[in-house]
N, C-alpha and C. Protein backbone atom coordinates (compact mmCIF):
# COMPACT_ATOMS: atom_id res chain seq x y z
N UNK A 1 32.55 -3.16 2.68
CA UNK A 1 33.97 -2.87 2.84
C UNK A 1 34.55 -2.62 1.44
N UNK A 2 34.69 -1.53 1.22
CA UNK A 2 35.44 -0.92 -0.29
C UNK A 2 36.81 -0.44 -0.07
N UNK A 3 37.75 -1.45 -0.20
CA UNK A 3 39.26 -0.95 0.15
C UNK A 3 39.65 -1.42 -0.99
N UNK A 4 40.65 -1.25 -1.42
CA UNK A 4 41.52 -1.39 -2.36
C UNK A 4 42.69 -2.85 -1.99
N UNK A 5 43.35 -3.74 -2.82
CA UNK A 5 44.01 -4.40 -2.60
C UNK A 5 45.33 -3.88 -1.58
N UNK A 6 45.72 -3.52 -1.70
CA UNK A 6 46.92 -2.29 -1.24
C UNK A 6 46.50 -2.48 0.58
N UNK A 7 44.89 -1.73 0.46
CA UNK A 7 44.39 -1.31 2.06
C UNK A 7 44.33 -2.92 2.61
N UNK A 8 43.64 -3.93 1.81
CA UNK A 8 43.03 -4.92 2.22
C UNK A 8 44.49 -5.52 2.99
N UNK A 9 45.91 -5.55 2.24
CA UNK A 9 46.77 -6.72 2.21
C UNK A 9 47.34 -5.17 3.75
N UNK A 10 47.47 -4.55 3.82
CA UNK A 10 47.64 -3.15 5.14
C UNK A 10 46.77 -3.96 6.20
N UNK A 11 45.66 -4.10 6.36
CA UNK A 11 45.00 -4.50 7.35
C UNK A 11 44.70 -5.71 7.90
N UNK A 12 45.48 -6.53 6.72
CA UNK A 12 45.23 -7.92 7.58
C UNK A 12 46.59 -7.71 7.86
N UNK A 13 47.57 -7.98 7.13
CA UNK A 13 49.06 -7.88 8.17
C UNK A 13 48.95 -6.92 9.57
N UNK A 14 48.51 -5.74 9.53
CA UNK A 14 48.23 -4.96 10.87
C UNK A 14 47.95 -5.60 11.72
N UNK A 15 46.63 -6.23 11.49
CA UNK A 15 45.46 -7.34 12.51
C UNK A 15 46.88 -8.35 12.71
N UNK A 16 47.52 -9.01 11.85
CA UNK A 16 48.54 -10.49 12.26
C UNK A 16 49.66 -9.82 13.41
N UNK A 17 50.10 -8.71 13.19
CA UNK A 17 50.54 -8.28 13.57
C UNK A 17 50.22 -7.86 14.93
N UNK A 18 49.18 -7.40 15.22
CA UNK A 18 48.51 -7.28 16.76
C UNK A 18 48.41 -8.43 17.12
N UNK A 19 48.02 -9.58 16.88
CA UNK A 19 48.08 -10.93 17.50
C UNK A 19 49.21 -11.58 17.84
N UNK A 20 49.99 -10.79 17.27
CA UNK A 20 50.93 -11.70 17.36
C UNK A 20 51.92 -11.06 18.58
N UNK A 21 52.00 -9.80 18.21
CA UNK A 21 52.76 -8.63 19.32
C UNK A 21 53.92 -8.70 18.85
N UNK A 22 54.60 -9.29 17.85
CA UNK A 22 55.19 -9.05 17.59
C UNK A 22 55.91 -9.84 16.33
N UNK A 23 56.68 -9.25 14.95
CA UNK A 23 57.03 -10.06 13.67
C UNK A 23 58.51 -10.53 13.96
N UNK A 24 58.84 -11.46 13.70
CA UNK A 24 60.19 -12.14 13.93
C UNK A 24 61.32 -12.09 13.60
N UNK A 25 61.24 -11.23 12.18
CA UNK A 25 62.05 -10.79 11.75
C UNK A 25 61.60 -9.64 10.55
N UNK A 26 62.60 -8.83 9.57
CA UNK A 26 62.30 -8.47 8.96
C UNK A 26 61.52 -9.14 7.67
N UNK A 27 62.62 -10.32 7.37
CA UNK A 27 62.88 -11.62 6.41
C UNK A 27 61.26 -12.05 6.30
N UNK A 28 60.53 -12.20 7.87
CA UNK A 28 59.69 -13.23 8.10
C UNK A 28 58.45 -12.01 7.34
N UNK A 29 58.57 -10.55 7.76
CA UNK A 29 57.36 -9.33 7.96
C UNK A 29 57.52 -9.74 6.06
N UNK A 30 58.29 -9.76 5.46
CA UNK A 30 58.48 -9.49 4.39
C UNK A 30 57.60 -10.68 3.46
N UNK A 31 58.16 -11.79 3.72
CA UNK A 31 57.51 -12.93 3.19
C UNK A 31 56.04 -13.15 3.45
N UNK A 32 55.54 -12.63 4.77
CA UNK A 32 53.94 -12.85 4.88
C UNK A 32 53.51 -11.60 4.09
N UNK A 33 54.13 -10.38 3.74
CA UNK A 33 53.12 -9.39 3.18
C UNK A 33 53.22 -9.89 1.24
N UNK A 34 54.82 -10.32 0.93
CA UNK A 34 54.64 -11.22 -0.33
C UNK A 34 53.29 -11.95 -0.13
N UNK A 35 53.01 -12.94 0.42
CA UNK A 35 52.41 -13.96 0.90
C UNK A 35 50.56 -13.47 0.13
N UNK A 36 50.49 -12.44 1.21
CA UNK A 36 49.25 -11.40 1.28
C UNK A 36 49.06 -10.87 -0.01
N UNK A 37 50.05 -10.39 -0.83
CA UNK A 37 50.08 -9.36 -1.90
C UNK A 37 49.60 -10.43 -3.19
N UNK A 38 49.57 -11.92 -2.92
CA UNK A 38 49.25 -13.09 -3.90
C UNK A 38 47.62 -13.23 -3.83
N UNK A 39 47.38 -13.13 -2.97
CA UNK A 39 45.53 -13.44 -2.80
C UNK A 39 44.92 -12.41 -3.19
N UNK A 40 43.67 -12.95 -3.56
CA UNK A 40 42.79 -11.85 -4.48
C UNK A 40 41.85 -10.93 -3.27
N UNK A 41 41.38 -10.07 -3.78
CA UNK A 41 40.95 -9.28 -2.52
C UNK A 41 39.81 -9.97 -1.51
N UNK A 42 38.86 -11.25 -2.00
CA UNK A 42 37.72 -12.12 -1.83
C UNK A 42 38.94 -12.86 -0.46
N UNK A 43 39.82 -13.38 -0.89
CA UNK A 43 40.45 -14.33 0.16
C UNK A 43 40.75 -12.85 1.35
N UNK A 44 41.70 -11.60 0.90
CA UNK A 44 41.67 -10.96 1.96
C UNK A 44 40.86 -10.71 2.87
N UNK A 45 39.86 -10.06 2.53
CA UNK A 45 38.09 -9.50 2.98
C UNK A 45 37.81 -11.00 4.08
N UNK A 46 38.18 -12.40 3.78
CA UNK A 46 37.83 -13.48 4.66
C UNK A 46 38.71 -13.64 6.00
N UNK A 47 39.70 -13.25 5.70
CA UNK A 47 41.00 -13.51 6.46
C UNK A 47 40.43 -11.88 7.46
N UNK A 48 40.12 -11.10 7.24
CA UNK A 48 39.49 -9.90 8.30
C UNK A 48 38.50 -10.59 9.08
N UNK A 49 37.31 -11.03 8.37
CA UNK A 49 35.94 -11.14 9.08
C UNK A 49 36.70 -12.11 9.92
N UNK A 50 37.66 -13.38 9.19
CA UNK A 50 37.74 -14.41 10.53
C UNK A 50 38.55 -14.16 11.72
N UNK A 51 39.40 -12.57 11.43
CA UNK A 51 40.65 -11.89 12.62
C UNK A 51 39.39 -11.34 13.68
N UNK A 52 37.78 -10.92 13.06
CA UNK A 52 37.06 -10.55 14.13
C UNK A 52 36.80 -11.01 15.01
């Protein structure tokens, strides 16, 4: 998996986002992709395999 930080922190919010069906607010979409944009790409790449 060769994505870029950018793609990585795109596809796990996507994936949270399908589980969830839906984000709660703007406030809330905002703070989890802050959230996402803090972890190094090793924690992202984990947070996928475990959304499989």
């Amino acid at each position: 998996m060769n994505m870029t930080h950018k793609e990585l922190v795109d596809q796990v919010s996507a994936n949270l986002f399908k589980k969830s069906g839906k984000i709660e607010s703007q406030k809330s979409w905002l703070a989890m992709r802050n959230y996402l944009e803090q972890l190094d790409s090793e924690q992202l790449k984990l947070l996928l395999k475990e959304a499989d």
